[in-house]
Protein backbone atom coordinates (compact mmCIF):
# COMPACT_ATOMS: atom_id res chain seq x y z
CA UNK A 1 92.81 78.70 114.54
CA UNK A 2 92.64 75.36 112.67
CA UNK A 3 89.66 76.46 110.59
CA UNK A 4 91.56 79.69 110.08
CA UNK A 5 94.55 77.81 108.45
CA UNK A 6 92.80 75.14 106.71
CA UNK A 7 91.21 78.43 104.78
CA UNK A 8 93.95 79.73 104.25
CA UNK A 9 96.16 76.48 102.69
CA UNK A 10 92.93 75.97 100.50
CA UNK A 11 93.50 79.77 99.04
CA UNK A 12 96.92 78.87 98.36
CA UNK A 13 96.12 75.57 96.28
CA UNK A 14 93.65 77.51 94.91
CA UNK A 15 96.21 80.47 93.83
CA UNK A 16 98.94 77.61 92.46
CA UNK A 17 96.26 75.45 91.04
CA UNK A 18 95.31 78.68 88.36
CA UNK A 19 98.59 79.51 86.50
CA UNK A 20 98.69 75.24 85.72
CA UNK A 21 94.74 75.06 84.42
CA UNK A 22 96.05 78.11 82.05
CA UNK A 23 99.04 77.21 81.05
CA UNK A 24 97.53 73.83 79.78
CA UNK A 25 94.82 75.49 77.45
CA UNK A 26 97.85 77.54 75.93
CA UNK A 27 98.61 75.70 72.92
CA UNK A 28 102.28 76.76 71.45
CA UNK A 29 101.90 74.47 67.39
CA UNK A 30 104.31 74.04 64.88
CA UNK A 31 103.65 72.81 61.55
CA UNK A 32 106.76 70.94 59.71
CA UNK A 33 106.19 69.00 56.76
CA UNK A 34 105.98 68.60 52.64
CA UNK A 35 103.34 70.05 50.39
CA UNK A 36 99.96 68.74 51.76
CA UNK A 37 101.18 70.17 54.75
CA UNK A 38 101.85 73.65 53.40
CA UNK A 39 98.81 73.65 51.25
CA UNK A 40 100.11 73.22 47.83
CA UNK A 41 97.51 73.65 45.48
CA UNK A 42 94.58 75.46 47.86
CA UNK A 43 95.96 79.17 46.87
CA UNK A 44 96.58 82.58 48.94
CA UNK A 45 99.71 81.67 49.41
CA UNK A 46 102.29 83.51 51.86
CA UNK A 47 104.61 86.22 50.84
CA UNK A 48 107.82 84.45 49.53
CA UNK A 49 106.61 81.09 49.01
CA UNK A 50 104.60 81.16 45.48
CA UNK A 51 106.61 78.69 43.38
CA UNK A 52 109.27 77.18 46.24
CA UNK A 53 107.72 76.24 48.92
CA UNK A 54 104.09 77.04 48.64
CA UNK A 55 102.79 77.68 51.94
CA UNK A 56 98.75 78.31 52.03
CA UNK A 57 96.90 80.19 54.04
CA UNK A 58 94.36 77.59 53.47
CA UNK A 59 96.38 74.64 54.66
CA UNK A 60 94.95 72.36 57.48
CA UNK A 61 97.44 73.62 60.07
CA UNK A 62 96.64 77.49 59.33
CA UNK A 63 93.44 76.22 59.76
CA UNK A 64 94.01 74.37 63.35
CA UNK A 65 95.77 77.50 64.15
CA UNK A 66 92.69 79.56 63.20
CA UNK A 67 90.81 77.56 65.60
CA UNK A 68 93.00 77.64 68.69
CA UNK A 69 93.08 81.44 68.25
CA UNK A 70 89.41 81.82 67.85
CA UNK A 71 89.12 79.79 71.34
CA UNK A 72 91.65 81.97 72.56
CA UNK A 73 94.30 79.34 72.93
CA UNK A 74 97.03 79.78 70.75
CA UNK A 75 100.11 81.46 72.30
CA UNK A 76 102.42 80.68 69.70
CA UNK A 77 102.31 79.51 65.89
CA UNK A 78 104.95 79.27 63.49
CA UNK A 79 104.58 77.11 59.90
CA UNK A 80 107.52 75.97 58.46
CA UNK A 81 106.27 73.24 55.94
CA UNK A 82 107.48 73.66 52.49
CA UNK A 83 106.60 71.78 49.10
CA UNK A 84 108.81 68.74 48.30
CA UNK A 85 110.49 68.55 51.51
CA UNK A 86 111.29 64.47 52.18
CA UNK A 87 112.27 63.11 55.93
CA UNK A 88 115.59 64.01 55.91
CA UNK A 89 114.99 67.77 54.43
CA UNK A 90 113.35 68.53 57.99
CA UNK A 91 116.51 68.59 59.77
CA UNK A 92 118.80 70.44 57.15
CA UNK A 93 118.18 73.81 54.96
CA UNK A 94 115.90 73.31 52.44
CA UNK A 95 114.75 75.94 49.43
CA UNK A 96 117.28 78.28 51.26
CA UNK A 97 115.21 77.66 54.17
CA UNK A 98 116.27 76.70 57.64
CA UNK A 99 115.81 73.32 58.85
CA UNK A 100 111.78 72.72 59.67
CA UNK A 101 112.91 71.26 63.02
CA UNK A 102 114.60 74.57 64.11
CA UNK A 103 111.84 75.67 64.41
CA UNK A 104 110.35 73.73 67.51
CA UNK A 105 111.20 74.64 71.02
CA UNK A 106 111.07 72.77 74.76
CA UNK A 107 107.68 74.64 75.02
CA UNK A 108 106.09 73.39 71.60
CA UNK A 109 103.08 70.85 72.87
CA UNK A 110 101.22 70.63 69.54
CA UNK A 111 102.97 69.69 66.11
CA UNK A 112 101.04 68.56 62.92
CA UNK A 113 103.00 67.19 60.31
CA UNK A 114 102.71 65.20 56.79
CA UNK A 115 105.95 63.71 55.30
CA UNK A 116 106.77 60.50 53.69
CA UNK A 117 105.76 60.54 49.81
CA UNK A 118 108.93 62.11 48.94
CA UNK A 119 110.93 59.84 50.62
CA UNK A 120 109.19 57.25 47.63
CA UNK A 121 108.84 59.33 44.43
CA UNK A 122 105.72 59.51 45.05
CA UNK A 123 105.14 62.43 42.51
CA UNK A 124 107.06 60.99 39.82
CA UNK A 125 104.99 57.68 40.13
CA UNK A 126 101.67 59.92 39.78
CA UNK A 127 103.44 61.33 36.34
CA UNK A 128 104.21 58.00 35.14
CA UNK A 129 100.43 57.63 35.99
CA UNK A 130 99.27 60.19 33.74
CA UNK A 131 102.09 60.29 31.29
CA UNK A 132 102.44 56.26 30.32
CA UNK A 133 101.77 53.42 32.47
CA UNK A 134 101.86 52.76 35.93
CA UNK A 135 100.40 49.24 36.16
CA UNK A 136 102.53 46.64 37.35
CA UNK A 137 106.66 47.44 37.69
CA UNK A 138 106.39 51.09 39.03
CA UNK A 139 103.51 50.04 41.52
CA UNK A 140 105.55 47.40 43.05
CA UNK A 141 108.87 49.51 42.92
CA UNK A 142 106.91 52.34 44.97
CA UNK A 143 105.19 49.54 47.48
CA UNK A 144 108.39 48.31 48.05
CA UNK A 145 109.68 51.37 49.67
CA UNK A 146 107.17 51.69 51.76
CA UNK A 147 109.05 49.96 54.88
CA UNK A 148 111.78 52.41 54.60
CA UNK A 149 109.71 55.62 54.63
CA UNK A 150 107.64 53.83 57.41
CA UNK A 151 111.80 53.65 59.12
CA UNK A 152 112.22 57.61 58.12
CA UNK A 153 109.48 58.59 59.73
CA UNK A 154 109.77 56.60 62.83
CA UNK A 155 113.01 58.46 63.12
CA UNK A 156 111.56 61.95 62.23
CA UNK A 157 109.00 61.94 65.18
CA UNK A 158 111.93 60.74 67.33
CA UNK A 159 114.40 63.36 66.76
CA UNK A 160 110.80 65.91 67.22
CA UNK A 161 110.17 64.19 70.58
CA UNK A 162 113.63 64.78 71.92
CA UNK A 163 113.29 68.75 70.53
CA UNK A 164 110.12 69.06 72.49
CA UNK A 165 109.33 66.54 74.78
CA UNK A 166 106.38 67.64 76.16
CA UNK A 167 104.68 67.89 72.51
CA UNK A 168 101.82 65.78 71.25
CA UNK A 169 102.74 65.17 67.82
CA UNK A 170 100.00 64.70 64.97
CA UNK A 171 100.60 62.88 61.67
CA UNK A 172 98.33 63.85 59.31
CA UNK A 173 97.92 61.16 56.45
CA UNK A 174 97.31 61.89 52.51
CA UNK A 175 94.21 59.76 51.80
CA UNK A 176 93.31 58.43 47.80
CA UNK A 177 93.36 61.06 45.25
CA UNK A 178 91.44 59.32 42.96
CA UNK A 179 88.27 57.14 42.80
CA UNK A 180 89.09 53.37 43.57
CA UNK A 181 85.44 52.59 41.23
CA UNK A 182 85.88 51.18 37.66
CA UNK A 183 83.01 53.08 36.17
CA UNK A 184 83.17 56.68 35.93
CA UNK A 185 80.23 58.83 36.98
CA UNK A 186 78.57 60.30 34.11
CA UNK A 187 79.26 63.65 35.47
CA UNK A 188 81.40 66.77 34.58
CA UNK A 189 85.20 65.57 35.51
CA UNK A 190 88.56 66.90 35.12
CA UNK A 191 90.15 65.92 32.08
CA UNK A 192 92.54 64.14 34.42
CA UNK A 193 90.41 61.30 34.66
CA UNK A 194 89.61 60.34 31.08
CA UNK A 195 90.27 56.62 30.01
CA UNK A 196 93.35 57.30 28.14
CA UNK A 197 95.09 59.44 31.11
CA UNK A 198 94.13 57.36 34.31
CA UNK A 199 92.35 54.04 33.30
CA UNK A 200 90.87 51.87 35.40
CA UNK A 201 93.88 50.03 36.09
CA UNK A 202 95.91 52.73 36.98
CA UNK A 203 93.44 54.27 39.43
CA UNK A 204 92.85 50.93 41.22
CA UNK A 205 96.85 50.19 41.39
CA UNK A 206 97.38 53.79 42.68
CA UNK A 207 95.20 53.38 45.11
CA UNK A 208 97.13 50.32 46.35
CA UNK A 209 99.58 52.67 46.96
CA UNK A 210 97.42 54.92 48.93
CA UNK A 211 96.20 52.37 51.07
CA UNK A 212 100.02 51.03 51.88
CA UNK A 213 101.28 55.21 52.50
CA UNK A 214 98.46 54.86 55.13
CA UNK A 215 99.73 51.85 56.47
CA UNK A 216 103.03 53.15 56.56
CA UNK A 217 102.34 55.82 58.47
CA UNK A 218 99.77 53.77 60.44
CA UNK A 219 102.76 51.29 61.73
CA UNK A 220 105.24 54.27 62.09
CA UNK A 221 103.32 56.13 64.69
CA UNK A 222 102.17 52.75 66.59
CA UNK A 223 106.69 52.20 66.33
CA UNK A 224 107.16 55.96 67.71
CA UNK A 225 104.59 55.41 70.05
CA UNK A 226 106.24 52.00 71.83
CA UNK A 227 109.59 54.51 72.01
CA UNK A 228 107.70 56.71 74.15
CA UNK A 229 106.86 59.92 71.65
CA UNK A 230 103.52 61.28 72.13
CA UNK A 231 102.13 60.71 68.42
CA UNK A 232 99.23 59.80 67.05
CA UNK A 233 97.85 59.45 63.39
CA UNK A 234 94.82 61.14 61.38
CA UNK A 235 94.49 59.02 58.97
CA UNK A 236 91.96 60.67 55.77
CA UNK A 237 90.62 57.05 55.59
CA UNK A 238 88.50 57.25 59.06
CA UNK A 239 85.04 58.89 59.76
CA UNK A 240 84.80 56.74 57.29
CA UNK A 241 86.90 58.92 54.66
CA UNK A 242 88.06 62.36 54.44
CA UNK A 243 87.67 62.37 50.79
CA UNK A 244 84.64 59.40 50.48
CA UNK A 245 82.34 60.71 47.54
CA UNK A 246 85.32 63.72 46.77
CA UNK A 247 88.21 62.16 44.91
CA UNK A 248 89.20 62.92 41.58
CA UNK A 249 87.12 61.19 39.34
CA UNK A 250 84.17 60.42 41.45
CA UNK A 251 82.70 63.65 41.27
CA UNK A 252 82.32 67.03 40.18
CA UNK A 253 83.13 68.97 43.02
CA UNK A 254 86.54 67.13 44.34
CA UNK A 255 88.10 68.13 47.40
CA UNK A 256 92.02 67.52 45.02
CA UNK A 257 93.20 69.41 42.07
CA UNK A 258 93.99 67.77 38.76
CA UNK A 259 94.84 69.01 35.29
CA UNK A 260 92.79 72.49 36.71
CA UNK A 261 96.24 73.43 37.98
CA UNK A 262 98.03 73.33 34.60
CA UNK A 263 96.10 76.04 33.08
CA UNK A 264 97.25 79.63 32.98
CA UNK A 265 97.95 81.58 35.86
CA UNK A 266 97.49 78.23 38.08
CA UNK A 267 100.45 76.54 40.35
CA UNK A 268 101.25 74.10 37.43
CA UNK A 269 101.82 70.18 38.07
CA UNK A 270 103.34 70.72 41.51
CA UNK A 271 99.49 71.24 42.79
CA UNK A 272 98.12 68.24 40.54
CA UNK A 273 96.65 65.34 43.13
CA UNK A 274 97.09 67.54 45.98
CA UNK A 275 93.90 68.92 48.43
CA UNK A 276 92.19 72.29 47.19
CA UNK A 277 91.21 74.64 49.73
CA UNK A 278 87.85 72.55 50.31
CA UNK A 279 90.11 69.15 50.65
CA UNK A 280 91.98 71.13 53.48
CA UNK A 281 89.25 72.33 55.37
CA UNK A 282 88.78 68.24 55.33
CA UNK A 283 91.96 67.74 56.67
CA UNK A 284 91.98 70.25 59.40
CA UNK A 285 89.00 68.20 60.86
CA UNK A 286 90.66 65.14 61.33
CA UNK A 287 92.96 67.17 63.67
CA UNK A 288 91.69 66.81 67.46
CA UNK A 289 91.86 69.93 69.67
């Protein structure tokens, strides 16, 4: 009789333990973000979003999304990231869009998201870049915004915690778009990177900049973290760089569009010094699944 029920309670743990195992390998993902996270700039774009918001479906998270379904575990997916969205654009409409964070649910356990550079100008410091000078003032103007994005974003993954608690929340970083070396290969480039469009100077104070975004980020996910959201950061600078040996300007075959995307037919300068499909295959790497 004993052995008879001690059979039978381990069927029953058996029975209850199955529905949990599954329902952990079933991965519901959101993607919210700006335009590295929509794909600007890597082409086949989604119906309706050529010229606003410029979703790709060769963006990391489409990508991520490829691979949970291939593993059959993706029950849900819905990508919401749209070009030149800032913090504070995630939580109202945007490009006659809904708000990105209506889009995530009690049940959403996987979000990737990259936000932040349009909370500094970040684009309009890259024209300055091209278009004049960005040595010295605009450098330290940008840098010194970098605590408050750092802030914004702090407060983004907060507000995403308390709209899906159980979620594990990935911040995908944006990496150097340019070479950090004085010397330029003697190689095919872009015209992007001749002497008097990015010199030297520019390309090593830009990538100042670079390096404090990642920081930002860095320190905002460690602050998120400490307030109990399940975050964590990819940052393009590990294993030991997503872009190492691919940056405009370092060779010819760069994982990030430059003055390619101002010729005919191409997304214009919204795609300049943003990933190509190649640089967002890199990205979806970084993201562990």
């Amino acid at each position: 009789m004993k052995r008879s029920i001690a059979v039978l309670l381990t069927a029953l743990v058996t029975l209850g333990a199955a529905p949990a195992a599954e329902a952990t390998s079933s991965t519901s993902l959101v993607v919210l973000g700006d335009s590295y996270a929509s794909g600007t700039g890597a082409g086949s774009y989604q119906d309706g979003t050529a010229g606003n918001c410029w979703r790709s479906d060769n963006s990391y998270g489409e990508q991520v999304a490829a691979r949970l379904r291939a593993a059959g575990r993706l029950s849900s997916f819905t990508n919401v990231s749209c070009s030149g969205a800032a913090t504070a654009d995630l939580t109202r409409r945007f490009k006659e869009r809904p708000a990105q964070l209506d889009a995530l649910k009690r049940s959403t356990n996987l979000v990737l998201l990259t936000v932040g550079t349009n909370d500094i100008d970040y684009a309009a410091y890259g024209g300055t870049c091209v278009q004049a000078d960005c040595t010295g003032a605009p450098t330290e103007a940008i840098l010194a915004k970098l605590p408050q994005m750092a802030g914004n974003v702090t407060g983004l993954l907060t507000e995403i915690h308390k709209r899906s608690p159980h979620a594990r929340v990935v911040v995908v970083g944006y990496g150097r778009q340019v070479s950090s070396s004085d010397e330029l290969p003697a190689i095919p480039l872009d015209p992007i990177c001749g002497e008097a469009v990015l010199s030297a100077a520019e390309r090593r104070e830009g990538n100042q900049v670079t390096d404090g975004i990642d920081a930002a980020l860095r320190h905002a996910v460690a602050k998120a973290r400490f307030r109990g959201v399940n975050a964590e950061y990819a940052s393009p600078f590990s294993r030991p760089g997503t872009f190492d040996g691919h940056a405009l300007c370092e060779a010819d075959t760069p994982f990030l569009r430059g003055f390619d995307a101002l010729a005919p037919g191409q997304e214009g300068q919204e795609a300049v010094f943003h990933p190509n499909q190649r640089g967002q295959t890199a990205l979806s790497s970084l993201v562990r699944i």
